[in-house]
Protein backbone atom coordinates (compact mmCIF):
# COMPACT_ATOMS: atom_id res chain seq x y z
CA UNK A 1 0.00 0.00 0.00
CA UNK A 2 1.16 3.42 -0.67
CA UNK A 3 1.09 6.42 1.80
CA UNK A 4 -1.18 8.79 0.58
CA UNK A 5 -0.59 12.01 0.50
CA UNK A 6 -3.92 14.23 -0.55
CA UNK A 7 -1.85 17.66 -1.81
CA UNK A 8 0.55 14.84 -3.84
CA UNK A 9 -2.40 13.69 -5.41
CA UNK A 10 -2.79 17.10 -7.33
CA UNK A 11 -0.24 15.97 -9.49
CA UNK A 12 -1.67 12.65 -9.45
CA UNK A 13 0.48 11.43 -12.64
CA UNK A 14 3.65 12.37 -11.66
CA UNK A 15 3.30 10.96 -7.87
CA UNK A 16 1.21 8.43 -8.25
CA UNK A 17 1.16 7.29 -11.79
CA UNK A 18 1.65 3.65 -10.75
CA UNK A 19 -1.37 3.30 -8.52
CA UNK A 20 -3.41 4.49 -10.76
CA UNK A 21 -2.33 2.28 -13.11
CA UNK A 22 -3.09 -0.68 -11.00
CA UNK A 23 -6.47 0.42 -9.58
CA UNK A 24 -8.20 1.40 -13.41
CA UNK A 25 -6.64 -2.26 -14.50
CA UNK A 26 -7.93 -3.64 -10.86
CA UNK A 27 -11.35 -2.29 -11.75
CA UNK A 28 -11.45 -3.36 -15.66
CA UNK A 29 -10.39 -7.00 -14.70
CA UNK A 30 -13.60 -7.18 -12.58
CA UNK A 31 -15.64 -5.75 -14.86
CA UNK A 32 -14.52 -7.84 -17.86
CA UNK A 33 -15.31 -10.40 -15.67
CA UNK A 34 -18.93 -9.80 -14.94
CA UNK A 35 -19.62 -7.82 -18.78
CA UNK A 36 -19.15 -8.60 -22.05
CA UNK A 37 -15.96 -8.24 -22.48
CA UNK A 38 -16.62 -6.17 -26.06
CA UNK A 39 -18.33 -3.74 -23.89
CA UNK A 40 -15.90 -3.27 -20.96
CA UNK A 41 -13.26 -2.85 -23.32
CA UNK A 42 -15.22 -0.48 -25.52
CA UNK A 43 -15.83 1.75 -21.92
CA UNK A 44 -12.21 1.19 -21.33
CA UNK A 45 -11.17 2.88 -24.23
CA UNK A 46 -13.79 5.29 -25.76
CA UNK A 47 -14.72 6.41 -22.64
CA UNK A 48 -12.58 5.98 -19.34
CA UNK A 49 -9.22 6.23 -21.03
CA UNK A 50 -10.39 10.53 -20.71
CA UNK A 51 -11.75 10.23 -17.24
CA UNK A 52 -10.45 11.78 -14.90
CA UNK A 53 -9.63 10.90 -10.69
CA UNK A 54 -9.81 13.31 -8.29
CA UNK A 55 -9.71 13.47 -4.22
CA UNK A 56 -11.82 15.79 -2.68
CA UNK A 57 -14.05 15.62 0.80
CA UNK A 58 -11.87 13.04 1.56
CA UNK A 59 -12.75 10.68 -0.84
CA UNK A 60 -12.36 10.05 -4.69
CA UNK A 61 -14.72 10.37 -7.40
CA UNK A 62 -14.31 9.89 -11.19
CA UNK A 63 -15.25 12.20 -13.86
CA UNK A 64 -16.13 10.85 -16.82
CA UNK A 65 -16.04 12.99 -20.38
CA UNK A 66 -18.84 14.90 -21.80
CA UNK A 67 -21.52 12.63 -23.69
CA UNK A 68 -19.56 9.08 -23.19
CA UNK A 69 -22.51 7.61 -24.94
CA UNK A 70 -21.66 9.57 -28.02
CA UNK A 71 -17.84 8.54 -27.77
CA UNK A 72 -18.66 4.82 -27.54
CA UNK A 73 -18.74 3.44 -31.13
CA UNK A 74 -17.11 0.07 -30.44
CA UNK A 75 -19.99 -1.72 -29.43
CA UNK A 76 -24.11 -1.14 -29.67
CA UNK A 77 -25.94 -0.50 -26.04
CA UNK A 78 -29.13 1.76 -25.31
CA UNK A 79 -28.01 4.66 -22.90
CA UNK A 80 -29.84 3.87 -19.76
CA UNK A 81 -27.78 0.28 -19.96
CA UNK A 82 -24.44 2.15 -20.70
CA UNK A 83 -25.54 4.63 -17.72
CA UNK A 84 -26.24 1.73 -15.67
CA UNK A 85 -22.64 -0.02 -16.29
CA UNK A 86 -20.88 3.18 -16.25
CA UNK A 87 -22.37 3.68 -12.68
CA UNK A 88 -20.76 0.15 -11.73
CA UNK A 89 -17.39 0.84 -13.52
CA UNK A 90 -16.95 4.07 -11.79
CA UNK A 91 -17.90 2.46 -8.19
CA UNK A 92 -15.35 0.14 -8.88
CA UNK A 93 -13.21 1.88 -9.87
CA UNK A 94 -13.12 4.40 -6.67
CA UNK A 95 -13.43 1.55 -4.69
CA UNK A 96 -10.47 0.00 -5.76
CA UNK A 97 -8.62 3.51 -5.75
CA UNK A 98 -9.82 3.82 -1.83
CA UNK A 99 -8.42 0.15 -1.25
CA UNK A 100 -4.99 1.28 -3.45
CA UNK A 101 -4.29 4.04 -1.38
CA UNK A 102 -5.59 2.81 1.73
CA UNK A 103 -8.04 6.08 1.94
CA UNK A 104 -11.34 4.59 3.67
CA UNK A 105 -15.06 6.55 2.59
């Protein structure tokens, strides 16, 4: 575990570029293994690969891009379905940032 610093995390990439790293692919490996995997890797790509971490309020939160329905071409999916496994993708992923840096909600 690494020791979290929150005014570090500012310059997330440069301090903590690793971590990152390993909670996005922590997240994507357990959503590839309860989605299609077509889909989770279209999200990975179209969409999360411009989202965006952030700590605030003690906790983190995700921002995704504007109109990540429109940016996802790989695969077909009605939006309240992509809305519904974007919510998921970005719980998990927090949750694993939160269990990466040892930061509890």
């Amino acid at each position: 575990m690494t020791d979290f610093d929150p005014e570090k995390f500012e310059d997330k990439y440069a301090n903590y570029f690793p971590e990152l790293q390993r909670a996005y692919k922590n997240a994507f490996e357990t959503m590839n293994d309860e989605f299609d995997s077509s889909l989770i890797h279209g999200v990975d790509q179209q969409i999360l690969n411009e989202s965006e971490p952030f700590y605030e309020d003690d906790d983190f939160s995700v921002q995704l891009p504007d109109d990540p329905a429109e940016r996802l071409t790989a695969v077909e999916i009605d939006d309240d379905e992509l809305d519904a496994v974007l919510d998921r993708y970005v719980d998990e992923i927090e949750s694993e940032l939160r269990r990466v840096f040892g930061v509890e909600a």
